[in-house]
N, C-alpha and C. Protein backbone atom coordinates (compact mmCIF):
# COMPACT_ATOMS: atom_id res chain seq x y z
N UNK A 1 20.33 -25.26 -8.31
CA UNK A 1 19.35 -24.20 -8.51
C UNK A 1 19.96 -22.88 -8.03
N UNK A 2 20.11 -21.97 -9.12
CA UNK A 2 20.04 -20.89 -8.49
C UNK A 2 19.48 -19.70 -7.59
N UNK A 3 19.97 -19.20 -6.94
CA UNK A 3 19.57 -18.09 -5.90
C UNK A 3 18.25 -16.70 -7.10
N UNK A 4 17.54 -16.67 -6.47
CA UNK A 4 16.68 -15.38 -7.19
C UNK A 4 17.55 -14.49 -7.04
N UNK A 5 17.53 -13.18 -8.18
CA UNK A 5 18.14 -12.07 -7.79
C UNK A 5 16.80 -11.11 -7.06
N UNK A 6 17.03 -10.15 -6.68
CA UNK A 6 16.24 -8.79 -5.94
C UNK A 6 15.99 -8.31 -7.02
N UNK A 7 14.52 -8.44 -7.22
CA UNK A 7 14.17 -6.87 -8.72
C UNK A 7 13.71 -5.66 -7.77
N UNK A 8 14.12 -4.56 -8.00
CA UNK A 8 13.21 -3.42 -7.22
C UNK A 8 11.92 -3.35 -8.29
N UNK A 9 11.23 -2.74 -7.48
CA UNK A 9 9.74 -2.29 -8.14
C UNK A 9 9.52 -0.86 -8.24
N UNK A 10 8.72 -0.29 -8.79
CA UNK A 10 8.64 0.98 -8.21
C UNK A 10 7.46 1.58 -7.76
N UNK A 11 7.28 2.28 -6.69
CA UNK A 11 6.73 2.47 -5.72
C UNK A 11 6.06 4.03 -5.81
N UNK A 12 4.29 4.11 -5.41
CA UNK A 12 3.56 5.15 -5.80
C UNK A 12 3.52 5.62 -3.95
N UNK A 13 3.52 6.81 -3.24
CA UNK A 13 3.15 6.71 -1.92
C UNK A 13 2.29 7.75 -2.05
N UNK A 14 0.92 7.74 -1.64
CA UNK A 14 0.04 8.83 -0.89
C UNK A 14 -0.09 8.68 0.61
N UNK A 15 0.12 9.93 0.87
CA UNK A 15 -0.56 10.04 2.48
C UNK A 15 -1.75 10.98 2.59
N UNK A 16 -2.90 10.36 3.10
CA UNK A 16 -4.08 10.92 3.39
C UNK A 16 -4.38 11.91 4.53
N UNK A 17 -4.22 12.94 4.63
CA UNK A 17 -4.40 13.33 5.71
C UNK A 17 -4.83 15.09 5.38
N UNK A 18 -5.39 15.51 6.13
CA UNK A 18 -6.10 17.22 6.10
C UNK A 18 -5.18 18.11 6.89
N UNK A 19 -4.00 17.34 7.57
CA UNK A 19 -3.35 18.16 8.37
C UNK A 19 -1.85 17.48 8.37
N UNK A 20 -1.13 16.77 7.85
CA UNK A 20 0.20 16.74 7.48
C UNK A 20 0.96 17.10 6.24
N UNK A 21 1.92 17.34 6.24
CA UNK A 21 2.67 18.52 5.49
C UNK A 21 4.24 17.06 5.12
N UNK A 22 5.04 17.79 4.14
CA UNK A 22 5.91 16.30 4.03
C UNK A 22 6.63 16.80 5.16
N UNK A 23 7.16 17.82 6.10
CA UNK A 23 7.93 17.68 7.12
C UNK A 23 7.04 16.87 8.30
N UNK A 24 6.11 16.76 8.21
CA UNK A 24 5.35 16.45 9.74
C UNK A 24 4.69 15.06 9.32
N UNK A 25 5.06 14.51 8.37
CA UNK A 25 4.31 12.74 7.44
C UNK A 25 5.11 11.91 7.87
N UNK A 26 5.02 11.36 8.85
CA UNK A 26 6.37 10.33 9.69
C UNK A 26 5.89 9.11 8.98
N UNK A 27 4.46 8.94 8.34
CA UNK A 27 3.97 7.32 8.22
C UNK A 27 4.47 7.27 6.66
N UNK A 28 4.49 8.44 5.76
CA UNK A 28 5.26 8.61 4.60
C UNK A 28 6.16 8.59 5.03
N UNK A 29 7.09 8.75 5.32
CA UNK A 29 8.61 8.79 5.79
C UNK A 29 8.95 7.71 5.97
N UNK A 30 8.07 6.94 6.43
CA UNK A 30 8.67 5.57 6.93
C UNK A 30 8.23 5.09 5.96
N UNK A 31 7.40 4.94 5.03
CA UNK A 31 7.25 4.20 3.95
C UNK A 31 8.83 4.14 3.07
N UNK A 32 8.97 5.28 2.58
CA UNK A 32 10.19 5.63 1.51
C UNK A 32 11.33 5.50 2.20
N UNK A 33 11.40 5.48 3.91
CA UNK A 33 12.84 4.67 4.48
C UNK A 33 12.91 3.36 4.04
N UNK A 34 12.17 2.89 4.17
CA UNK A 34 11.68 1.32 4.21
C UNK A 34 12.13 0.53 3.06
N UNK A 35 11.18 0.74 1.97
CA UNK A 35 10.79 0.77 0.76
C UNK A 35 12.84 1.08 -0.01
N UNK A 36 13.36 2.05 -0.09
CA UNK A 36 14.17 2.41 -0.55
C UNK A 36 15.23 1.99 -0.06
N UNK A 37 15.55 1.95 1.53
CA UNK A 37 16.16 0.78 1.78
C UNK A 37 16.28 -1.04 1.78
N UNK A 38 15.31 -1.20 1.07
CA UNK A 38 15.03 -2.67 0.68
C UNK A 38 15.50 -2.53 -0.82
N UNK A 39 15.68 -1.46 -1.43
CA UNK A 39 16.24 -1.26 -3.25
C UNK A 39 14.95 -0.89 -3.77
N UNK A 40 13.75 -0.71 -3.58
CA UNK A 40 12.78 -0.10 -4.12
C UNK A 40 13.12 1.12 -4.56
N UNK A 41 11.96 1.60 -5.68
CA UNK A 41 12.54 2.55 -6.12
C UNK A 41 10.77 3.97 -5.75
N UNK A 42 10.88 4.79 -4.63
CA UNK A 42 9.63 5.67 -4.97
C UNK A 42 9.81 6.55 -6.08
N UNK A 43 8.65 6.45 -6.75
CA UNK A 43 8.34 6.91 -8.26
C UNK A 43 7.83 8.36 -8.09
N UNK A 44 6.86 8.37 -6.55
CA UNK A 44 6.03 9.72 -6.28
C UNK A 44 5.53 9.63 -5.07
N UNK A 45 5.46 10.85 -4.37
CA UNK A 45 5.00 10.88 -3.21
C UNK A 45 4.41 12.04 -3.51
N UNK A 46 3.31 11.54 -2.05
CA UNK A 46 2.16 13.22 -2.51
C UNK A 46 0.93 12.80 -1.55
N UNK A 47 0.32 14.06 -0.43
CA UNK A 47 0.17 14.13 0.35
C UNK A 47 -1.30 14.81 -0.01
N UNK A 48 -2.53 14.17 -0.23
CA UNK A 48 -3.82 14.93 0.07
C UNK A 48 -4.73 14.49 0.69
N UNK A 49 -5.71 15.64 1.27
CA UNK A 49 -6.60 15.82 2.15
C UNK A 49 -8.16 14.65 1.98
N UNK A 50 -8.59 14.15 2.81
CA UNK A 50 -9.28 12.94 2.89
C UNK A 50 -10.84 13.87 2.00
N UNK A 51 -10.67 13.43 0.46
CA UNK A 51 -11.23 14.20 -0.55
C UNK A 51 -12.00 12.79 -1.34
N UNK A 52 -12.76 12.51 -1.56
CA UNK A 52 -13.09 10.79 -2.31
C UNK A 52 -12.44 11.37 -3.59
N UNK A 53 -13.10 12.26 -4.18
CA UNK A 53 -12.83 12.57 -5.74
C UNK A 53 -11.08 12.91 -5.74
N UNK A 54 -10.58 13.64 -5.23
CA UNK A 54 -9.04 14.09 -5.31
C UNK A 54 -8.34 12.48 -5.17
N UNK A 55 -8.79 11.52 -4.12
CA UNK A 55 -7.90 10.78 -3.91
C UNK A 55 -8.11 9.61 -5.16
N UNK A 56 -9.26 9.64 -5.93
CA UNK A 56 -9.76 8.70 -6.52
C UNK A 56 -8.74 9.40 -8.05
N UNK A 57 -9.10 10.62 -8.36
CA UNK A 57 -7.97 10.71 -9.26
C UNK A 57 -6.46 10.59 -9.35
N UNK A 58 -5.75 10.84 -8.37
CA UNK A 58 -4.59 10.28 -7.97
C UNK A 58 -4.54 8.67 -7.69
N UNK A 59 -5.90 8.37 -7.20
CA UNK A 59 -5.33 6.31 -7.59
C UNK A 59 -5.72 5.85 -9.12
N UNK A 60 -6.32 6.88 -10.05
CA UNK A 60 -6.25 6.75 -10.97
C UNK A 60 -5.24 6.94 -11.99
N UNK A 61 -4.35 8.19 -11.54
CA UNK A 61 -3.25 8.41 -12.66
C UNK A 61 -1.90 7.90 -12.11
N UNK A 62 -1.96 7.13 -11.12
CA UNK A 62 -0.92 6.44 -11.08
C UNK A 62 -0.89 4.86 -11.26
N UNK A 63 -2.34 4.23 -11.30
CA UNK A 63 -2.56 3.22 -11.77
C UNK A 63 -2.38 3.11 -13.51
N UNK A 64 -2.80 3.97 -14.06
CA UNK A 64 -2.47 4.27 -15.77
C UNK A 64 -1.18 4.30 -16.42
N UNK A 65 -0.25 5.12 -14.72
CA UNK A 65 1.50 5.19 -14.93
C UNK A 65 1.96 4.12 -14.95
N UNK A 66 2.64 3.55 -16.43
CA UNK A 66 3.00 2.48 -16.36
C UNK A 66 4.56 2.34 -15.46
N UNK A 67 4.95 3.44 -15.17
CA UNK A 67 6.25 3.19 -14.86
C UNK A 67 5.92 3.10 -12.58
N UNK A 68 4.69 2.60 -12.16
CA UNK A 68 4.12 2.67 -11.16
C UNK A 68 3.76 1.13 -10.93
N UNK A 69 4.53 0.29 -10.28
CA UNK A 69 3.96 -1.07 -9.98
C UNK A 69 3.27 -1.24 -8.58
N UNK A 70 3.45 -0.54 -8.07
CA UNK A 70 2.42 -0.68 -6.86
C UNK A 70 2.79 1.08 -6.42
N UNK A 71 1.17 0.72 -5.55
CA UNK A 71 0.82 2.35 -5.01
C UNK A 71 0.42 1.90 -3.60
N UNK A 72 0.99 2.71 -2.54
CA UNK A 72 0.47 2.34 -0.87
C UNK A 72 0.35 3.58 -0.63
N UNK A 73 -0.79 3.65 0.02
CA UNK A 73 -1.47 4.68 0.70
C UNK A 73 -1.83 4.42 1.88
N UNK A 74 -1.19 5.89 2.97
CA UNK A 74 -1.35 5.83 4.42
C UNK A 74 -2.32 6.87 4.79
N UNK A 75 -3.25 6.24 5.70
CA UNK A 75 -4.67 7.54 6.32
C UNK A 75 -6.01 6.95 5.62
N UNK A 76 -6.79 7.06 6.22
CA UNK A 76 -8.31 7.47 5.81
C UNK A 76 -9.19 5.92 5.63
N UNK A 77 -8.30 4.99 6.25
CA UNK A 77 -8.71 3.75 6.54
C UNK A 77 -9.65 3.71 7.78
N UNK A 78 -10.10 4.34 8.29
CA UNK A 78 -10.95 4.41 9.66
C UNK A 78 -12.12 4.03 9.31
N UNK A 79 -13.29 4.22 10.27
CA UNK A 79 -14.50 4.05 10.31
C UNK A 79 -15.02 5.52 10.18
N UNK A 80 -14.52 6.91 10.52
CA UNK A 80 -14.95 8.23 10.71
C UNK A 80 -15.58 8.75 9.14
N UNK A 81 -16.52 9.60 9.18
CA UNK A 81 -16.84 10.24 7.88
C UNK A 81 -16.18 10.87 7.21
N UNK A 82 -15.11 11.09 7.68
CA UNK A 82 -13.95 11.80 6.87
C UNK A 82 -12.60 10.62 6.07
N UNK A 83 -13.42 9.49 6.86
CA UNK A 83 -12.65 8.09 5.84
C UNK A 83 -13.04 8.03 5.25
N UNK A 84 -12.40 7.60 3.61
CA UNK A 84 -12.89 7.91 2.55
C UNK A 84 -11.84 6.77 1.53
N UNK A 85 -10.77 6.84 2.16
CA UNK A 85 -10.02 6.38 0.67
C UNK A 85 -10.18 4.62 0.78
N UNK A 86 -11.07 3.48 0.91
CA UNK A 86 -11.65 2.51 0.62
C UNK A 86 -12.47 3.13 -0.81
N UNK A 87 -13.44 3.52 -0.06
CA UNK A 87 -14.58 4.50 -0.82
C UNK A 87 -13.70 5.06 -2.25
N UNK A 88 -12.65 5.78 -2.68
CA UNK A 88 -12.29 6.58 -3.68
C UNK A 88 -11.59 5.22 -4.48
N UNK A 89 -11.04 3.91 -4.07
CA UNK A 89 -10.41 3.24 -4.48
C UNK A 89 -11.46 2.08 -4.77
N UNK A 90 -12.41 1.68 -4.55
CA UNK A 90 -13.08 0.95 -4.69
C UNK A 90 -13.96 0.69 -6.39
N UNK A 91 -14.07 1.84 -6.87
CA UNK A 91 -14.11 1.46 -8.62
C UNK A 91 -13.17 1.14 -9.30
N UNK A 92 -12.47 1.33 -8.88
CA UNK A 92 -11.24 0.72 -9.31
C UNK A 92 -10.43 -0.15 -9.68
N UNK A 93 -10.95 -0.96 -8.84
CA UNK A 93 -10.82 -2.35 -8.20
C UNK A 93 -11.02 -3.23 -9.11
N UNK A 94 -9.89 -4.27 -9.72
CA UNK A 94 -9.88 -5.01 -10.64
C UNK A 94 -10.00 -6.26 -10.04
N UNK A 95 -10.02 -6.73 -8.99
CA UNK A 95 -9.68 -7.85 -8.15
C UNK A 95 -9.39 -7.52 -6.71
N UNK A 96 -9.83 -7.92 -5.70
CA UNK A 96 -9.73 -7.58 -4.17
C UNK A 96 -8.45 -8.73 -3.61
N UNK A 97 -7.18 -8.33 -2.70
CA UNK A 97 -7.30 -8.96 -2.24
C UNK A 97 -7.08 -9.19 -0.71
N UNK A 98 -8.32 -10.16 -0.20
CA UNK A 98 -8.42 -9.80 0.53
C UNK A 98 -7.60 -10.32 2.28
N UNK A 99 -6.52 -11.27 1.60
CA UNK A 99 -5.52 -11.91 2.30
C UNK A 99 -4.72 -10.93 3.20
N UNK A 100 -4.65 -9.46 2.30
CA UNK A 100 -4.04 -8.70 2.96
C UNK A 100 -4.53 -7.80 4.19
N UNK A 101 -5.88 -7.50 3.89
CA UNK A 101 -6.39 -6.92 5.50
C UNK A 101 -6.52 -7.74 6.69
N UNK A 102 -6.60 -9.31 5.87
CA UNK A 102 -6.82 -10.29 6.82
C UNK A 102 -5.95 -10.22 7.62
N UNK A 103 -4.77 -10.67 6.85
CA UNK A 103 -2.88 -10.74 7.66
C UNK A 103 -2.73 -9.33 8.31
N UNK A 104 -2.83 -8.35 8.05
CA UNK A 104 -2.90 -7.38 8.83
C UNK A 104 -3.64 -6.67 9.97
N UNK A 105 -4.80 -7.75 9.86
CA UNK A 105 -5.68 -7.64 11.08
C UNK A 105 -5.18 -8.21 12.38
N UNK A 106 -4.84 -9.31 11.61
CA UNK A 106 -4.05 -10.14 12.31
C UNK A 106 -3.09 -10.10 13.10
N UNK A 107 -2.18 -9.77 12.79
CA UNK A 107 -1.07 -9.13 13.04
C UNK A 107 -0.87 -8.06 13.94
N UNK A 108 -1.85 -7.24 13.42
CA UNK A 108 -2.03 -5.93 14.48
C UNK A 108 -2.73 -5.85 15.78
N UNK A 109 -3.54 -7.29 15.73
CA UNK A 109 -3.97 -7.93 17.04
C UNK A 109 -3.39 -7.66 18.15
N UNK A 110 -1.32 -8.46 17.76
CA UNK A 110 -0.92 -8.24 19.12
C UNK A 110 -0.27 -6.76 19.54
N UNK A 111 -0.66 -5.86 18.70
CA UNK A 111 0.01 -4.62 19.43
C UNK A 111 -1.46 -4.01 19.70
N UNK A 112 -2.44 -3.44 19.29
CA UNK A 112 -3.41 -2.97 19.84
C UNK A 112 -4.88 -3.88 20.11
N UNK A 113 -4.66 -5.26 20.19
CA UNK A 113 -6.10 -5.84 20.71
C UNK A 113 -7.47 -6.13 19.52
N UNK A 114 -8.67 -5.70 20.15
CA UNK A 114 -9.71 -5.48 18.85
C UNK A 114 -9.91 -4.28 18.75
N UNK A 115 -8.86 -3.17 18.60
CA UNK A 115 -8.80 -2.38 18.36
C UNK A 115 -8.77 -2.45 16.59
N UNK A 116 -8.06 -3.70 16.12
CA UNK A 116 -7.70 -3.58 14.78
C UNK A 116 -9.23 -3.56 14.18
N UNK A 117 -9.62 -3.82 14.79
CA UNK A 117 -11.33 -3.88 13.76
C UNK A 117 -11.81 -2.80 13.19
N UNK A 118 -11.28 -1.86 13.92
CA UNK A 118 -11.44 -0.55 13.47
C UNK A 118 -10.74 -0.06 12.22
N UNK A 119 -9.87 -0.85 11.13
CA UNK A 119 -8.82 -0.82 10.67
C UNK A 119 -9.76 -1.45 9.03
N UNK A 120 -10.14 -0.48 8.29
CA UNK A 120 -10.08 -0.79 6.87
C UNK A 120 -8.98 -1.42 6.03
N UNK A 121 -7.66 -1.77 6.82
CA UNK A 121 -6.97 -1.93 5.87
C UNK A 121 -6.96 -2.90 4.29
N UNK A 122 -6.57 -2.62 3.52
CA UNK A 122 -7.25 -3.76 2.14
C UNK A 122 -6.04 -3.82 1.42
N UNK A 123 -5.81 -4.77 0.57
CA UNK A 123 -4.99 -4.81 -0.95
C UNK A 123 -5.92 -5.00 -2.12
N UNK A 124 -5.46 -4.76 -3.22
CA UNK A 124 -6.02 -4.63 -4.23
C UNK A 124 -5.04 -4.67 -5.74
N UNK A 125 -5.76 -5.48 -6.38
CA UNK A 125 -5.00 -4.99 -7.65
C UNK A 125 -5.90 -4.45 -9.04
N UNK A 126 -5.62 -3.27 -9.34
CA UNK A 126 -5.91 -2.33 -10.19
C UNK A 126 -5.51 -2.15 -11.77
N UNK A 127 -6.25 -3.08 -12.61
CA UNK A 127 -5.74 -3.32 -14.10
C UNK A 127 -4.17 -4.43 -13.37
N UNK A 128 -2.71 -3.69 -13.67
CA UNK A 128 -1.87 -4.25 -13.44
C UNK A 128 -0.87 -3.70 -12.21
N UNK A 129 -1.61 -2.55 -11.36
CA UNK A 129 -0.77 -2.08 -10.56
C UNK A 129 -1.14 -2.93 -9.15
N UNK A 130 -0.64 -2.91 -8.34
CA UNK A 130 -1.06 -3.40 -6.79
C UNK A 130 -1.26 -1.93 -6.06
N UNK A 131 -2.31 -2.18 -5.26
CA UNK A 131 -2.52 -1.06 -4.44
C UNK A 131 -2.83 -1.77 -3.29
N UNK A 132 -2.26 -1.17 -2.25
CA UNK A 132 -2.23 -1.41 -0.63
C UNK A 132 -2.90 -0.08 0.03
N UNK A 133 -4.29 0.00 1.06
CA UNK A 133 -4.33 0.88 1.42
C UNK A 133 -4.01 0.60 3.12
N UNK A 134 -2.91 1.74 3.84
CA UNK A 134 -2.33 1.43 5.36
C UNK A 134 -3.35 2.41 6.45
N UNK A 135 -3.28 1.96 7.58
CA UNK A 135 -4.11 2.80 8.39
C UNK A 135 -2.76 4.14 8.36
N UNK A 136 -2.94 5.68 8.92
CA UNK A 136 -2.58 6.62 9.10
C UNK A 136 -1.18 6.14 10.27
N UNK A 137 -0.95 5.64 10.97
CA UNK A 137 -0.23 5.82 12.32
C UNK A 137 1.21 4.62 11.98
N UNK A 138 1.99 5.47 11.96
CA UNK A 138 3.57 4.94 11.57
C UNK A 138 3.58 3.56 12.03
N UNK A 139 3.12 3.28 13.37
CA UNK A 139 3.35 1.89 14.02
C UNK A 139 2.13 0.93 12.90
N UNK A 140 1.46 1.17 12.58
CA UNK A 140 0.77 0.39 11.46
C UNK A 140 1.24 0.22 10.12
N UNK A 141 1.98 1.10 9.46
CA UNK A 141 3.44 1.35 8.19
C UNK A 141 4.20 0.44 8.57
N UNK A 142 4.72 0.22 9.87
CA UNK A 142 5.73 -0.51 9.83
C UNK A 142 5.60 -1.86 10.21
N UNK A 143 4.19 -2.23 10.72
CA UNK A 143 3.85 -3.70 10.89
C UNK A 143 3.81 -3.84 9.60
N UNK A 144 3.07 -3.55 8.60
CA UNK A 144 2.51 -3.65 7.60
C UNK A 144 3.50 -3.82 6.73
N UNK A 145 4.69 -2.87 6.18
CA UNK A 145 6.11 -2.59 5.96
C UNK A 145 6.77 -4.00 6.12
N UNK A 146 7.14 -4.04 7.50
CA UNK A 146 7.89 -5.12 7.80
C UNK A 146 7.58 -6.62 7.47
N UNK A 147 6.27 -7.06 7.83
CA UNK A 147 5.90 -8.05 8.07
C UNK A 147 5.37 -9.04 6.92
N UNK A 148 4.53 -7.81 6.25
CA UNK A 148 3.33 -8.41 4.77
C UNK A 148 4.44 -7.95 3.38
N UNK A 149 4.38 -6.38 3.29
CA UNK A 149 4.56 -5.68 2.24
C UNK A 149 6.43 -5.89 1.73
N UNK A 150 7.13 -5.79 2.76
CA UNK A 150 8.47 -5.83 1.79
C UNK A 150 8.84 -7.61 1.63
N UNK A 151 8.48 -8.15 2.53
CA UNK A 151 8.52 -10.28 2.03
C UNK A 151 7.74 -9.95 0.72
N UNK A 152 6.55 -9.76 0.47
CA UNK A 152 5.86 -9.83 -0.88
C UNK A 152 6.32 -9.24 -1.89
N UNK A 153 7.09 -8.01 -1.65
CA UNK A 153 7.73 -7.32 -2.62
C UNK A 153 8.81 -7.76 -2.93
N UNK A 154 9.58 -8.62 -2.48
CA UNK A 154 11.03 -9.11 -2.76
C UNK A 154 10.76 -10.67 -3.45
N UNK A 155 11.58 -10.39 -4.74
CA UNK A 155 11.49 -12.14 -5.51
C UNK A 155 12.07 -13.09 -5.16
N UNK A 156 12.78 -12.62 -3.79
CA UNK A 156 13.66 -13.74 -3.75
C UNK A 156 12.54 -15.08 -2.16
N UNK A 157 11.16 -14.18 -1.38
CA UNK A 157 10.38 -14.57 -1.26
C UNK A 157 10.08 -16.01 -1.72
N UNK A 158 10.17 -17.34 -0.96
CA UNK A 158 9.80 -18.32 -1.17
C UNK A 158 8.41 -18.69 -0.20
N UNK A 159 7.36 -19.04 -0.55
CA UNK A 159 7.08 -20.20 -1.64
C UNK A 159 6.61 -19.09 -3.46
N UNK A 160 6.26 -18.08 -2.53
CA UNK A 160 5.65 -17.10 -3.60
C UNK A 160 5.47 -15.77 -3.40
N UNK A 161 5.83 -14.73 -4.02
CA UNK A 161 5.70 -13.03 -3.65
C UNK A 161 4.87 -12.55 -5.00
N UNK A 162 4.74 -11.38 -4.87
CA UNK A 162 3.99 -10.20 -5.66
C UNK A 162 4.85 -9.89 -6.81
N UNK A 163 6.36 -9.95 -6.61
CA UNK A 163 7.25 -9.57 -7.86
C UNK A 163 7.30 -10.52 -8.74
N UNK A 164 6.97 -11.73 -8.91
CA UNK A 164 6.95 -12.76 -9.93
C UNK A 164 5.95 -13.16 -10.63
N UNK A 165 4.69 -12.70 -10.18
CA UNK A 165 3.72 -12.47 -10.95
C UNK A 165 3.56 -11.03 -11.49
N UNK A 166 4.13 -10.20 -11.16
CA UNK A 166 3.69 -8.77 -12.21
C UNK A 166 3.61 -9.09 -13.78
N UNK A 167 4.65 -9.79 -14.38
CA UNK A 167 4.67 -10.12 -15.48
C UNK A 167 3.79 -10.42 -16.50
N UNK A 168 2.65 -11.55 -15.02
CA UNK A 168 1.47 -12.13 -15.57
C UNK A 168 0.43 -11.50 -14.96
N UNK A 169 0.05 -10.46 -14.80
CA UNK A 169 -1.11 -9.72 -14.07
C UNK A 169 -1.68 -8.95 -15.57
N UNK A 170 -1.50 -8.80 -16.56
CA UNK A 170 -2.36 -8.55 -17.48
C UNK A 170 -2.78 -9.84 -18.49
N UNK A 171 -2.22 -10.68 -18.02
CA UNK A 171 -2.94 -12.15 -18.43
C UNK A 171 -4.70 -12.05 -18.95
N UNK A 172 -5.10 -12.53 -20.51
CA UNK A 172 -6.39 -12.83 -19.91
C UNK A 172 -6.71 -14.00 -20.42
């Protein structure tokens, strides 16, 4: 049996936030270190203010971009009224899933406690794109990054990843 090869994917990044700029977006930054050093490819990056309607059209026209296989978005996962992007991503929503806030609840247990409860984090898949939404704070990018998101993104992932079903995600 042969070895899988590595497919890159390509990669949508928003960061949510009312007050970071791309010099001062460390949790974007670390996405597209990450991501691009694993052979991913970012397609777009782009940085707006915790808006339901702004962010809901941007998870819309990059879900439509076919050349966009998954979209991760960092910020606005909180509990505060100015969280919003559950809320802007939620019509959207072709299928929940919800393995991924789980594992990331999880996970984030042992660095901040039940603190994670506080933590909207979700996956989702959208017609045929995957969408991941990350809490705002780099050390949550990179649990998330490290642990869930680049194993799932890589085909070579045994028993099963996210890159070997894209193929069949417009299945009906």
């Amino acid at each position: 049996m042969s070895e899988r090869a590595f497919v890159p994917v390509n990669v949508a990044i928003l960061t949510v936030s009312d007050t970071r700029t791309i010099e001062t977006d460390k949790s974007g930054a670390a996405l597209v270190k990450g991501l691009e050093g694993a052979g991913h490819i970012v397609v777009h990056r782009r940085i707006l203010p915790d808006d339901q309607g702004r962010l809901r059209e941007a998870f819309s026209e990059w879900i439509a971009d076919t050349a966009v296989d998954v979209v991760l978005a960092t910020g606005g996962t909180g509990i505060t009224g100015r969280d919003v992007t559950p809320e802007a991503l939620a019509p959207l929503v072709t299928k929940a899933i919800p393995g991924f806030g789980e594992l990331f609840r999880h996970l984030s247990y042992a660095d901040i406690g039940t603190s994670t409860i506080q933590s909207r984090a979700e996956g989702a898949l959208c017609g045929t794109t995957l969408v991941f939404l990350l809490p705002g704070s780099t050390g949550a990018v990179e649990l998330a990054l490290s642990k869930i998101l680049l194993p799932q993104l890589d085909a070579r992932t045994r028993p099963c990843n996210f890159v070997e079903l894209m193929p069949r995600l417009a299945e009906r």
